[in-house]
PDB file of N, CA and C in Angstrom:
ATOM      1  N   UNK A   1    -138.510-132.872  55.009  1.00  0.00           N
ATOM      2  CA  UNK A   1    -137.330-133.418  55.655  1.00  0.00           C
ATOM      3  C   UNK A   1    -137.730-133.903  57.037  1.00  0.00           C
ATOM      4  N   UNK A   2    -137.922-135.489  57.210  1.00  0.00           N
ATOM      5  CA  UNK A   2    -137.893-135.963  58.629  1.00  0.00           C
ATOM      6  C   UNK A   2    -136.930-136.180  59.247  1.00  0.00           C
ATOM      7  N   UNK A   3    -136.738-134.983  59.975  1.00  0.00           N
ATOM      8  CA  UNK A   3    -135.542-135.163  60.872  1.00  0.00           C
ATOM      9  C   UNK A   3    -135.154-136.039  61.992  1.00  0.00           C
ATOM     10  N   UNK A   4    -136.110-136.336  62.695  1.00  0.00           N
ATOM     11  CA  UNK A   4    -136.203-137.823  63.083  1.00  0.00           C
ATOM     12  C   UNK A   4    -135.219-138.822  62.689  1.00  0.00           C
ATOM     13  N   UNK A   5    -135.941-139.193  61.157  1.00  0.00           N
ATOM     14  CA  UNK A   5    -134.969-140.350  60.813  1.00  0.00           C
ATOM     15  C   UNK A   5    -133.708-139.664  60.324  1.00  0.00           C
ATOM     16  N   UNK A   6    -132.995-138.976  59.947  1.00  0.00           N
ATOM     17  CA  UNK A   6    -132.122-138.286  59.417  1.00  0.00           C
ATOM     18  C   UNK A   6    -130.837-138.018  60.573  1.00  0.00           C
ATOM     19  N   UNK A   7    -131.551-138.169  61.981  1.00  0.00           N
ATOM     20  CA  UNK A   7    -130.339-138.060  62.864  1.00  0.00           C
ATOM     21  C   UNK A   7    -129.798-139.078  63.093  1.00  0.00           C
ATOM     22  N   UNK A   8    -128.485-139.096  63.165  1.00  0.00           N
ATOM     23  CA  UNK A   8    -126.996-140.026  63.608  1.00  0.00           C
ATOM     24  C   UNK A   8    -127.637-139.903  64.506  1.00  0.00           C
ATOM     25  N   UNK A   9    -127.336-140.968  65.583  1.00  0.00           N
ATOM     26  CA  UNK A   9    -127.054-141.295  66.819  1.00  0.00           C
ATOM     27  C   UNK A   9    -125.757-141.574  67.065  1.00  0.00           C
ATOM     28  N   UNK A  10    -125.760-140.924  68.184  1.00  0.00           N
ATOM     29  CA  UNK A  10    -123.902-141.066  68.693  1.00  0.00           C
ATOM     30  C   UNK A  10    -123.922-142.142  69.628  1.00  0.00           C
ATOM     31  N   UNK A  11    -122.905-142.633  70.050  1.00  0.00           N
ATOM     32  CA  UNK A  11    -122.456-143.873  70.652  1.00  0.00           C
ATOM     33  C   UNK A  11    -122.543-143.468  72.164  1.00  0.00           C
ATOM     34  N   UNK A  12    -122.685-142.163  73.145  1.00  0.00           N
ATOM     35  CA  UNK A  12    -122.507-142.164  73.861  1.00  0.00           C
ATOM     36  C   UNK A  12    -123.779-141.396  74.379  1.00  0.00           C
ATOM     37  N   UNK A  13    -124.017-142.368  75.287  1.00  0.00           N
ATOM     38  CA  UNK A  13    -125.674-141.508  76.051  1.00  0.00           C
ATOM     39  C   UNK A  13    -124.920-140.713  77.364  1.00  0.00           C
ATOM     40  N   UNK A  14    -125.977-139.555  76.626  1.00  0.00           N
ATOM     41  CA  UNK A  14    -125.677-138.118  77.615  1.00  0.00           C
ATOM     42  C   UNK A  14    -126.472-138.310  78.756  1.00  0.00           C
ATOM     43  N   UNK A  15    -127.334-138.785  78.548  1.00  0.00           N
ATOM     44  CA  UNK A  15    -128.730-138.678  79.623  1.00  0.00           C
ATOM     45  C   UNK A  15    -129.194-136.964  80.352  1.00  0.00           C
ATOM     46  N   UNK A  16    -128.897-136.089  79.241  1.00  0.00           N
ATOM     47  CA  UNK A  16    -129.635-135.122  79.116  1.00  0.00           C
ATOM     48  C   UNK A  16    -130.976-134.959  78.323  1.00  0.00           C
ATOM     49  N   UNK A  17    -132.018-134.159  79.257  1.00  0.00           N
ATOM     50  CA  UNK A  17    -133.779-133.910  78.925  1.00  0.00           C
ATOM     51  C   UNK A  17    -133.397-133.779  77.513  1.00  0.00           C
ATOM     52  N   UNK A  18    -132.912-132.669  77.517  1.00  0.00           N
ATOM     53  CA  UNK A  18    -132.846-131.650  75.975  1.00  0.00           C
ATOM     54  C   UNK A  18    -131.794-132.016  74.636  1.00  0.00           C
ATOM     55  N   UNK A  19    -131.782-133.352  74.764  1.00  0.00           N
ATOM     56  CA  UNK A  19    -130.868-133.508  73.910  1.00  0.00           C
ATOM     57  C   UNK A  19    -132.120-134.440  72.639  1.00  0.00           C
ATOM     58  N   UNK A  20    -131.718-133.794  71.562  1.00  0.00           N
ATOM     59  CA  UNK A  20    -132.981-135.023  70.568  1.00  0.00           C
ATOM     60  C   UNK A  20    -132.574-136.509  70.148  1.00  0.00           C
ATOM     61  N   UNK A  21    -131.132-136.627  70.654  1.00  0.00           N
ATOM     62  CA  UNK A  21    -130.945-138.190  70.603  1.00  0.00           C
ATOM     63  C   UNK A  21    -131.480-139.099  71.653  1.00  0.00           C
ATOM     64  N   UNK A  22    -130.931-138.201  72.937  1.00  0.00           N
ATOM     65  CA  UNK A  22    -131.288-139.433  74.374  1.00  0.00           C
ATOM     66  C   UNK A  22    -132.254-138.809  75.275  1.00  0.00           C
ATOM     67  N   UNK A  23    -132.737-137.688  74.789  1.00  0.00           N
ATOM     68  CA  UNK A  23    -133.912-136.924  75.798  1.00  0.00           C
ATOM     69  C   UNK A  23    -135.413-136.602  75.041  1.00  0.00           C
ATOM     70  N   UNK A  24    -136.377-136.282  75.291  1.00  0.00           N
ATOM     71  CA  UNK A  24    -137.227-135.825  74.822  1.00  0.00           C
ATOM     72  C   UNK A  24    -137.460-134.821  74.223  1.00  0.00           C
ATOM     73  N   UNK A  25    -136.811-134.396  74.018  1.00  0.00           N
ATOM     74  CA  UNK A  25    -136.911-132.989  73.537  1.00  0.00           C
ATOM     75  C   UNK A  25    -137.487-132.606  71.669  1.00  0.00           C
ATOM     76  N   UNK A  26    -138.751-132.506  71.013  1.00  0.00           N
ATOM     77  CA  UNK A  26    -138.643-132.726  69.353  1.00  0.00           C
ATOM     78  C   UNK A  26    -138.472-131.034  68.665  1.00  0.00           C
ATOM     79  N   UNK A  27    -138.104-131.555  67.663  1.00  0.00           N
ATOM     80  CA  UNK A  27    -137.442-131.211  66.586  1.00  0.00           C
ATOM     81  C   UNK A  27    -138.725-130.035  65.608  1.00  0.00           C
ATOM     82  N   UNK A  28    -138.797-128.972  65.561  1.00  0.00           N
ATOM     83  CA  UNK A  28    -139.451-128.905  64.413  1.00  0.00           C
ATOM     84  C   UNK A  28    -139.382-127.483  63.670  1.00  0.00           C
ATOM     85  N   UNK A  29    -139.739-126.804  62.839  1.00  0.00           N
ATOM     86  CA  UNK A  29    -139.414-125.685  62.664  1.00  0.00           C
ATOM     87  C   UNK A  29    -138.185-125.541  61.925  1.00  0.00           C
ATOM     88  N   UNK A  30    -137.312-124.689  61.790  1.00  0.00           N
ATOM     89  CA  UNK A  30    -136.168-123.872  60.917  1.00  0.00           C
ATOM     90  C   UNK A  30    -134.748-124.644  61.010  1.00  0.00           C
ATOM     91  N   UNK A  31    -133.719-124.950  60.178  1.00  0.00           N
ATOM     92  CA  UNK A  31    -132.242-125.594  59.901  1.00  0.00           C
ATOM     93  C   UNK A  31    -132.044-124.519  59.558  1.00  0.00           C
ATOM     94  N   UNK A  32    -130.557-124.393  60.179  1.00  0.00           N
ATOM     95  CA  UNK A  32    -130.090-123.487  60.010  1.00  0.00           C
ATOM     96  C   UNK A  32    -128.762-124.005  60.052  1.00  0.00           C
ATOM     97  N   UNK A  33    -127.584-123.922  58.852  1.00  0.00           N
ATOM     98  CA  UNK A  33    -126.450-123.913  59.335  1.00  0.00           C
ATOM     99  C   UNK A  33    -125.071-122.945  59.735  1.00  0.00           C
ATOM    100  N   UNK A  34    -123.943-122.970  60.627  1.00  0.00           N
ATOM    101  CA  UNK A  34    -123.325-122.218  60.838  1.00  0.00           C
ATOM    102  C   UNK A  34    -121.898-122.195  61.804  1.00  0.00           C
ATOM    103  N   UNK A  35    -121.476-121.457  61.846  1.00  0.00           N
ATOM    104  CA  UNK A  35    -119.651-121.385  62.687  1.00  0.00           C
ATOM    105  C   UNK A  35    -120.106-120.845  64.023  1.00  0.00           C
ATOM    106  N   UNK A  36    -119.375-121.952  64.542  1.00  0.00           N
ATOM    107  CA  UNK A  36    -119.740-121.892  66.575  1.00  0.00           C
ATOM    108  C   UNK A  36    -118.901-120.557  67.011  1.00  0.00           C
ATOM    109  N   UNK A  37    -119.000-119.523  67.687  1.00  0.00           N
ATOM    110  CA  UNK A  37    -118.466-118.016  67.490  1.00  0.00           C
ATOM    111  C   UNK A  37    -118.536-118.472  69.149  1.00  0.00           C
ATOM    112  N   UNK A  38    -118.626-119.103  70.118  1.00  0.00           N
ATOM    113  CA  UNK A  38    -118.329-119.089  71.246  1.00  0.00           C
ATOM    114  C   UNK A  38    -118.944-120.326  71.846  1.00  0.00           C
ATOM    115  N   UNK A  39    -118.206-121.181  72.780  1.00  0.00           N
ATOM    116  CA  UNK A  39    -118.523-122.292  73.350  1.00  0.00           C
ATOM    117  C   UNK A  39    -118.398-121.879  74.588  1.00  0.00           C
ATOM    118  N   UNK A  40    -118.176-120.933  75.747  1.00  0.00           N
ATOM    119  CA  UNK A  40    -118.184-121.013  77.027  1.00  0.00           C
ATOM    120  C   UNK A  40    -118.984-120.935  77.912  1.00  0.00           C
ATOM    121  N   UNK A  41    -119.892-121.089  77.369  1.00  0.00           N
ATOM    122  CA  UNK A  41    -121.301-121.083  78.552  1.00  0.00           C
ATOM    123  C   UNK A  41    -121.501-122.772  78.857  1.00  0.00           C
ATOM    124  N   UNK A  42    -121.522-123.300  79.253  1.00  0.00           N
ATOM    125  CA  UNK A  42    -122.411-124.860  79.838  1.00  0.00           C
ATOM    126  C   UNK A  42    -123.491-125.239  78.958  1.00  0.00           C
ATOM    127  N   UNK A  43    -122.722-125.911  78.220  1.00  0.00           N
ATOM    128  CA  UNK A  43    -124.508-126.775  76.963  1.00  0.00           C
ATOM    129  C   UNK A  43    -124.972-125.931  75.941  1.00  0.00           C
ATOM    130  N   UNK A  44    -124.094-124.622  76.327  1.00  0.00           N
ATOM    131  CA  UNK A  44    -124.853-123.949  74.828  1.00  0.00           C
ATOM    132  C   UNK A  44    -123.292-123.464  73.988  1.00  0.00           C
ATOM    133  N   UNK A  45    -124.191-123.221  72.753  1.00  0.00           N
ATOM    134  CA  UNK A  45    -122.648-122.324  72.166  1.00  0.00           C
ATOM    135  C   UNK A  45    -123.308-121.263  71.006  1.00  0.00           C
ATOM    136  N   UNK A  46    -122.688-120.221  70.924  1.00  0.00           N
ATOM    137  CA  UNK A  46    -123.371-119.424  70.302  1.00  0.00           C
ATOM    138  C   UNK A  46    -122.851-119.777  68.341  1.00  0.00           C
ATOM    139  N   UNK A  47    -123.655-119.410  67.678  1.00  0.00           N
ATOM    140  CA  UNK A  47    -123.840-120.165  66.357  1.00  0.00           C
ATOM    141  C   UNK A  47    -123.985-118.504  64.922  1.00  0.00           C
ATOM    142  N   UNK A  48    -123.178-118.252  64.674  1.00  0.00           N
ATOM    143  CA  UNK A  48    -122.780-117.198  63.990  1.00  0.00           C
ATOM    144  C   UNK A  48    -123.613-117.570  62.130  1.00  0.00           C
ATOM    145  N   UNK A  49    -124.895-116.748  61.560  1.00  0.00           N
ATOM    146  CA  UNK A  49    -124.962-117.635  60.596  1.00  0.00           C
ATOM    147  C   UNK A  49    -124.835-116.533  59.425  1.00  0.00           C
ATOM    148  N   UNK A  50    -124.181-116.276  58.642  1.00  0.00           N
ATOM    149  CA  UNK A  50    -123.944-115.359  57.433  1.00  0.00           C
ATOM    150  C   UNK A  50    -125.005-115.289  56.348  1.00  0.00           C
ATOM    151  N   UNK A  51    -125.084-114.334  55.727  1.00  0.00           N
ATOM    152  CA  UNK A  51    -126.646-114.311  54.342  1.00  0.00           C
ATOM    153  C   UNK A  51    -126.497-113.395  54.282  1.00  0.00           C
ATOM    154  N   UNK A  52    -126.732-113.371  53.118  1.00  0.00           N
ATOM    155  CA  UNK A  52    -127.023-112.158  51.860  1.00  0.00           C
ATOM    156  C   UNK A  52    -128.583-111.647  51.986  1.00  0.00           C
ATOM    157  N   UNK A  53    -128.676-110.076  51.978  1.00  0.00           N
ATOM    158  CA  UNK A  53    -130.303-109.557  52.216  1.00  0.00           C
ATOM    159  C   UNK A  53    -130.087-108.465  51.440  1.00  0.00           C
ATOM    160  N   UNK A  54    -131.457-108.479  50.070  1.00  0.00           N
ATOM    161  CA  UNK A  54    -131.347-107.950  49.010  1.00  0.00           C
ATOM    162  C   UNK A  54    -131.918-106.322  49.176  1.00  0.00           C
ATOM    163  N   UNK A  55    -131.113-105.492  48.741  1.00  0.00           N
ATOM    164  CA  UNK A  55    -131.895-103.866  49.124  1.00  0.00           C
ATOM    165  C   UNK A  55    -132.441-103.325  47.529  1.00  0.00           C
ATOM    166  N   UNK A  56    -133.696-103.312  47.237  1.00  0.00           N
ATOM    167  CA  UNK A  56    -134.238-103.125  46.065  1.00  0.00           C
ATOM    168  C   UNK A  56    -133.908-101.672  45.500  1.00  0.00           C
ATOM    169  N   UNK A  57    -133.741-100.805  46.479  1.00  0.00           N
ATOM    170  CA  UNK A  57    -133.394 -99.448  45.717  1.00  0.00           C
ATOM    171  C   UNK A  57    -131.780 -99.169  45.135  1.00  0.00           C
ATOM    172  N   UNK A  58    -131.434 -99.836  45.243  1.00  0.00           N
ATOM    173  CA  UNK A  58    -129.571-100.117  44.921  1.00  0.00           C
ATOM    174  C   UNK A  58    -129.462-101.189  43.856  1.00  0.00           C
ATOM    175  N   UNK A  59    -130.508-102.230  44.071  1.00  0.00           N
ATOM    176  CA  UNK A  59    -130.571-103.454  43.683  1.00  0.00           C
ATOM    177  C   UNK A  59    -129.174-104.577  43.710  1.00  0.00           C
ATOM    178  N   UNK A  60    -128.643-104.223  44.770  1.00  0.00           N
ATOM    179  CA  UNK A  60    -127.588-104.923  45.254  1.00  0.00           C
ATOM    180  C   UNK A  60    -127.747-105.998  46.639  1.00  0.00           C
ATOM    181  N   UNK A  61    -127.097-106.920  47.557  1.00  0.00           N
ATOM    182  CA  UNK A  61    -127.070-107.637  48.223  1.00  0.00           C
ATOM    183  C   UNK A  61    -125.975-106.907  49.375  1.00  0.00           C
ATOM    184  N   UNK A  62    -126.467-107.249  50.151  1.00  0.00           N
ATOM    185  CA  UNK A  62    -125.425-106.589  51.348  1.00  0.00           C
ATOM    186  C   UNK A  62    -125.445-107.988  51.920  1.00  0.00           C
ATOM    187  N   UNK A  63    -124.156-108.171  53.317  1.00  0.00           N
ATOM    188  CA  UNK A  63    -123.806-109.133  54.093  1.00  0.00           C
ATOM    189  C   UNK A  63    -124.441-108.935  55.305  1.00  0.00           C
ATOM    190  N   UNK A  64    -125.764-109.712  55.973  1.00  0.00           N
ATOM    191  CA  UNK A  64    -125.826-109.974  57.389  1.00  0.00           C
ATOM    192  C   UNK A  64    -125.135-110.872  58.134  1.00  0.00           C
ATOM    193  N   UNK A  65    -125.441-110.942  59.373  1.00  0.00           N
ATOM    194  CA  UNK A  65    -125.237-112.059  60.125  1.00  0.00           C
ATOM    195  C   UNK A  65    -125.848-112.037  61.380  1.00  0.00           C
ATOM    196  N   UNK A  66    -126.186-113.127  61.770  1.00  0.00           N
ATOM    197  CA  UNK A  66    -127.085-113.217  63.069  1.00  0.00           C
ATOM    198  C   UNK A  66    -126.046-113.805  64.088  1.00  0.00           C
ATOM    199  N   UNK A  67    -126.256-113.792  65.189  1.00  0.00           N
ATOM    200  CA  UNK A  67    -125.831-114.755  66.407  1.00  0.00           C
ATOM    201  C   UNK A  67    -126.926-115.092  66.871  1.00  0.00           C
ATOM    202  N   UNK A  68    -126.817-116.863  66.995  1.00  0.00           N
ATOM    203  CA  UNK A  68    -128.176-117.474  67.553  1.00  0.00           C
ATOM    204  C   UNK A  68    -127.587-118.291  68.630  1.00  0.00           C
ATOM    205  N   UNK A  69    -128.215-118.191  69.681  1.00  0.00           N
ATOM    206  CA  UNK A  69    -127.627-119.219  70.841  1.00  0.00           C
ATOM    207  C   UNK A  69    -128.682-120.538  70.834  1.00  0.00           C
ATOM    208  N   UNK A  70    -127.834-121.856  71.057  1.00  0.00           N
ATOM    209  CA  UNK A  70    -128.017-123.077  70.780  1.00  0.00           C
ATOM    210  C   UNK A  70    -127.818-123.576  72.146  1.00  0.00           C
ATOM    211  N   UNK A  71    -128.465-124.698  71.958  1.00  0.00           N
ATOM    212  CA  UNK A  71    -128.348-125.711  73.398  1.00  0.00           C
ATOM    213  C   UNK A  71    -127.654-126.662  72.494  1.00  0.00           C
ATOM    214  N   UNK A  72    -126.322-127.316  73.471  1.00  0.00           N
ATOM    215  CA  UNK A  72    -125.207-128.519  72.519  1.00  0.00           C
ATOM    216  C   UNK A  72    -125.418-129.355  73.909  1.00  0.00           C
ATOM    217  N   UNK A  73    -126.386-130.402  73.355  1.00  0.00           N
ATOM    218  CA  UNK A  73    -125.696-131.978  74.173  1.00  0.00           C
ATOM    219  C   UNK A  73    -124.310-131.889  74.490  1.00  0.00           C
ATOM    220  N   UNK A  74    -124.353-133.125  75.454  1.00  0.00           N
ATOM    221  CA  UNK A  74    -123.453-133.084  76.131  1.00  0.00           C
ATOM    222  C   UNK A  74    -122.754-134.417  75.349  1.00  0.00           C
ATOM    223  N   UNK A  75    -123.241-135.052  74.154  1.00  0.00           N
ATOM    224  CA  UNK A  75    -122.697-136.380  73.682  1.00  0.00           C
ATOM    225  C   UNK A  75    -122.303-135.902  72.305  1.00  0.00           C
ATOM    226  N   UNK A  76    -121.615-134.197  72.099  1.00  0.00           N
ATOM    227  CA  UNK A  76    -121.629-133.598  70.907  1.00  0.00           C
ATOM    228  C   UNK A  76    -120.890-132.749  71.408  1.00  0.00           C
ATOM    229  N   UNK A  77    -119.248-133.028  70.675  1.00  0.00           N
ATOM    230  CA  UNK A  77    -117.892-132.164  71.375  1.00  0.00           C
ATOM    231  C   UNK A  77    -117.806-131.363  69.934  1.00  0.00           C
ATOM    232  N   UNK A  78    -117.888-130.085  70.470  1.00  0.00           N
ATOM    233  CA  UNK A  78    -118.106-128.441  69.431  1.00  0.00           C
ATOM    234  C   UNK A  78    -117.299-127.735  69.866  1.00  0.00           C
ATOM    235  N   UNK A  79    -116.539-127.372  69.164  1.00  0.00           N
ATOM    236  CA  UNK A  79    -115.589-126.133  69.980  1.00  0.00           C
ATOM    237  C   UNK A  79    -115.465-124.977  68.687  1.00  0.00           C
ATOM    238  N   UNK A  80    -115.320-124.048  69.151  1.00  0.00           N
ATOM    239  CA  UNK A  80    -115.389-122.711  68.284  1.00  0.00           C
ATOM    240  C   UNK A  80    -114.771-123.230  66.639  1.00  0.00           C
ATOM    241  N   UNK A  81    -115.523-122.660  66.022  1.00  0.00           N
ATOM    242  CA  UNK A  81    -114.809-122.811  64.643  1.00  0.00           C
ATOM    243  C   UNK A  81    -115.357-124.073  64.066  1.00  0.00           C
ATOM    244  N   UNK A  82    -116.155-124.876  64.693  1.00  0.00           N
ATOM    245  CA  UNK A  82    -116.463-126.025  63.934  1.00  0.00           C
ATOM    246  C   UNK A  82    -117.899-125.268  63.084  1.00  0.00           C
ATOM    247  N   UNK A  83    -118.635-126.309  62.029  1.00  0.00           N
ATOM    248  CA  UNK A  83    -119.248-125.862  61.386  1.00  0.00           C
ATOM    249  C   UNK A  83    -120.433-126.484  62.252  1.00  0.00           C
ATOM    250  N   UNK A  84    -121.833-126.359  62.084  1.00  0.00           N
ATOM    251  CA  UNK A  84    -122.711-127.070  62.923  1.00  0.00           C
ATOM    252  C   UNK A  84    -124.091-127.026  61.912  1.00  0.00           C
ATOM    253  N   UNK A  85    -124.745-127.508  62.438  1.00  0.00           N
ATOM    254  CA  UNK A  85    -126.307-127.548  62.304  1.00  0.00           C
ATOM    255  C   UNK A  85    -127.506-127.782  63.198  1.00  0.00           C
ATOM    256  N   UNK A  86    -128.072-126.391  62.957  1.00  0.00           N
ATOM    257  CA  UNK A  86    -128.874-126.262  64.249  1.00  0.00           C
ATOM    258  C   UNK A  86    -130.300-125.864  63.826  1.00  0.00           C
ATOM    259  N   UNK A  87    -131.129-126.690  64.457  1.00  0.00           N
ATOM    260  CA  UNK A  87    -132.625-126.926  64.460  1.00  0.00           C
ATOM    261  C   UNK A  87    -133.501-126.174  65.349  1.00  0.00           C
ATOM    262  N   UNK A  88    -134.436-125.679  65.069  1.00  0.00           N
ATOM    263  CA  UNK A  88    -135.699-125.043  66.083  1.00  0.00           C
ATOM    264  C   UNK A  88    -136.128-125.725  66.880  1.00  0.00           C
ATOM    265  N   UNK A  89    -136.624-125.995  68.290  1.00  0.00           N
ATOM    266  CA  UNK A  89    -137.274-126.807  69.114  1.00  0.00           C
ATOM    267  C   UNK A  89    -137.887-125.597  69.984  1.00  0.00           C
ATOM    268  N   UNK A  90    -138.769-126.579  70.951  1.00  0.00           N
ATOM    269  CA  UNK A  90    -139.304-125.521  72.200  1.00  0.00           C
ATOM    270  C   UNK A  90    -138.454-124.205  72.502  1.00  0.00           C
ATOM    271  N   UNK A  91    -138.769-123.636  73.450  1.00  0.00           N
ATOM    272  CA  UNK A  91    -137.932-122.721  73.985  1.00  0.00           C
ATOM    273  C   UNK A  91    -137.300-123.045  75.398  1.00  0.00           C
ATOM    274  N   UNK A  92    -136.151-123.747  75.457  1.00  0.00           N
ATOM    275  CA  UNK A  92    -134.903-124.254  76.533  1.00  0.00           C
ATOM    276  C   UNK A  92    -134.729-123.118  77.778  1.00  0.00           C
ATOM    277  N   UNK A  93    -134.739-121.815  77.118  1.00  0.00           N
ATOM    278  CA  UNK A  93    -134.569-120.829  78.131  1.00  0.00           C
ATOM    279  C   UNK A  93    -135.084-119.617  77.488  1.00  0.00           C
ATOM    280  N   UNK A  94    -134.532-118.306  78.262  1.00  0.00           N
ATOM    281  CA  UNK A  94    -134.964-117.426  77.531  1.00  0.00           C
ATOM    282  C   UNK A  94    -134.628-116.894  76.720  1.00  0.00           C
ATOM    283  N   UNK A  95    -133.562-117.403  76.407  1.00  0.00           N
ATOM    284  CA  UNK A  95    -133.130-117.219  74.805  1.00  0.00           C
ATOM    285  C   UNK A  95    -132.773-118.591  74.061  1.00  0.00           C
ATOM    286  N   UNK A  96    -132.191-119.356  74.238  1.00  0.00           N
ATOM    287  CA  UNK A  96    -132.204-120.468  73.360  1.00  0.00           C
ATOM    288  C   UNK A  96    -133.032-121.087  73.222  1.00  0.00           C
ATOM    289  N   UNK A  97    -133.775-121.098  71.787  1.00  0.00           N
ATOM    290  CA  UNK A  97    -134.473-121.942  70.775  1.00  0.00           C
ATOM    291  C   UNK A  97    -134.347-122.978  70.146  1.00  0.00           C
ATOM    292  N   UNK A  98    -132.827-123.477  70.074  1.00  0.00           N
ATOM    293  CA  UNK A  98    -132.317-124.343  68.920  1.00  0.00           C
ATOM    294  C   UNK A  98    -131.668-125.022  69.674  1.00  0.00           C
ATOM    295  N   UNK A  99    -131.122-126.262  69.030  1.00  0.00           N
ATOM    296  CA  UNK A  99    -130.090-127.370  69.302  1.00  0.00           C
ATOM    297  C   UNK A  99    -129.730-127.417  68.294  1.00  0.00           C
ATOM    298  N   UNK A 100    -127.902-127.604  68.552  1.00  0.00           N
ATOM    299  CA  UNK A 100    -127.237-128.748  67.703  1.00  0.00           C
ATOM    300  C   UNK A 100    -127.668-129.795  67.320  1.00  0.00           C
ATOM    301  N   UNK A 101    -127.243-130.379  66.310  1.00  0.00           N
ATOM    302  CA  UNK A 101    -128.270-132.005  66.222  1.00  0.00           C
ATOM    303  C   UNK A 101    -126.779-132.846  65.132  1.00  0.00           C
ATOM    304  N   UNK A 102    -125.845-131.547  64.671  1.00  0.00           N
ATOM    305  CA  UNK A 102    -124.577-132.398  63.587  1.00  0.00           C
ATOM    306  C   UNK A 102    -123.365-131.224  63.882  1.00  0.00           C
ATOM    307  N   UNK A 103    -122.126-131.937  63.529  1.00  0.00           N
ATOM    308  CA  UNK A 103    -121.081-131.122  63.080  1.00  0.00           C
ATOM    309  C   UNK A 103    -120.633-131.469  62.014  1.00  0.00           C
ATOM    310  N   UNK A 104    -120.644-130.688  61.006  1.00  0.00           N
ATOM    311  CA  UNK A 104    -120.553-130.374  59.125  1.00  0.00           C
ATOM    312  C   UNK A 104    -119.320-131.247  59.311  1.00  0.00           C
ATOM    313  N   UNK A 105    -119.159-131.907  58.285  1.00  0.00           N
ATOM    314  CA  UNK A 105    -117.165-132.731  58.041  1.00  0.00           C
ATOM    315  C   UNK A 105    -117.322-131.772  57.064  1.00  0.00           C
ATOM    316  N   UNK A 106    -115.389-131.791  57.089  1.00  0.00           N
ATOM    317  CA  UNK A 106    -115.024-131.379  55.970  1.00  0.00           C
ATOM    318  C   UNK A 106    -114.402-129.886  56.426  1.00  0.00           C
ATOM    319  N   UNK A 107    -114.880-129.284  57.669  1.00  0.00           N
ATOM    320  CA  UNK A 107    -114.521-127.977  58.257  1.00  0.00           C
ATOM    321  C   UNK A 107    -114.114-128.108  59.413  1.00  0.00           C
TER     322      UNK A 107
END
C-alpha cells in the first residue's frame, strides 16, 4: 500500500511541518483505524482503537483497546466521535507517533 499516492489532498494548505499533505513529514510503518476519544489538546487528538486478543488456555477472545495519541493537521476538522485513520511516522513528540491522514464517511 503506497500511501503516498492514496492520500486526498484537501483544498486548504495548513502550512504545517508535520502535516503529510503540505509539510514534510513521511509516512511509513502501521494503519491503524479508529474513534477520536478526545480532541483538546492543539494538533493532536487521542485515537481509541478496539481488537480482539486471543487467550489460548480458555480458547476464547477477550476485548482490548489502546489509546494512541495522533498529531491532526490543521487542514483536517476531527472532533470526538468521528472515525479516523491513522498512520506511523517519525516521532512528533514524546509520545505521538502517528498522524491523521482521513476521516472514515459513513460515521
Amino acid at each position: 500500500m503506497g500511501l503516498r499516492g492514496d492520500l486526498i489532498l484537501t483544498e486548504v494548505n495548513c502550512g504545517d511541518k508535520n502535516c503529510p499533505f503540505h509539510g514534510i513529514l513521511s509516512l511509513r510503518g502501521q494503519v491503524f483505524e479508529g474513534t477520536v476519544a478526545s480532541a483538546k489538546a492543539k494538533n493532536t487528538v487521542i485515537v481509541v482503537r478496539e481488537y480482539f486478543h486471543y487467550i489460548s488456555k480458555y480458547r476464547r477472545y477477550e476485548r482490548r483497546r489502546s489509546r494512541i495519541p495522533a498529531h491532526c493537521p490543521p487542514c483536517l476538522t476531527v472532533k470526538e466521535g468521528d472515525r479516523v485513520r491513522i498512520v506511523e511516522c517519525r516521532p512528533i513528540s514524546k509520545t505521538v507517533h502517528f498522524v491523521v491522514v482521513e476521516k472514515l464517511k459513513g460515521e
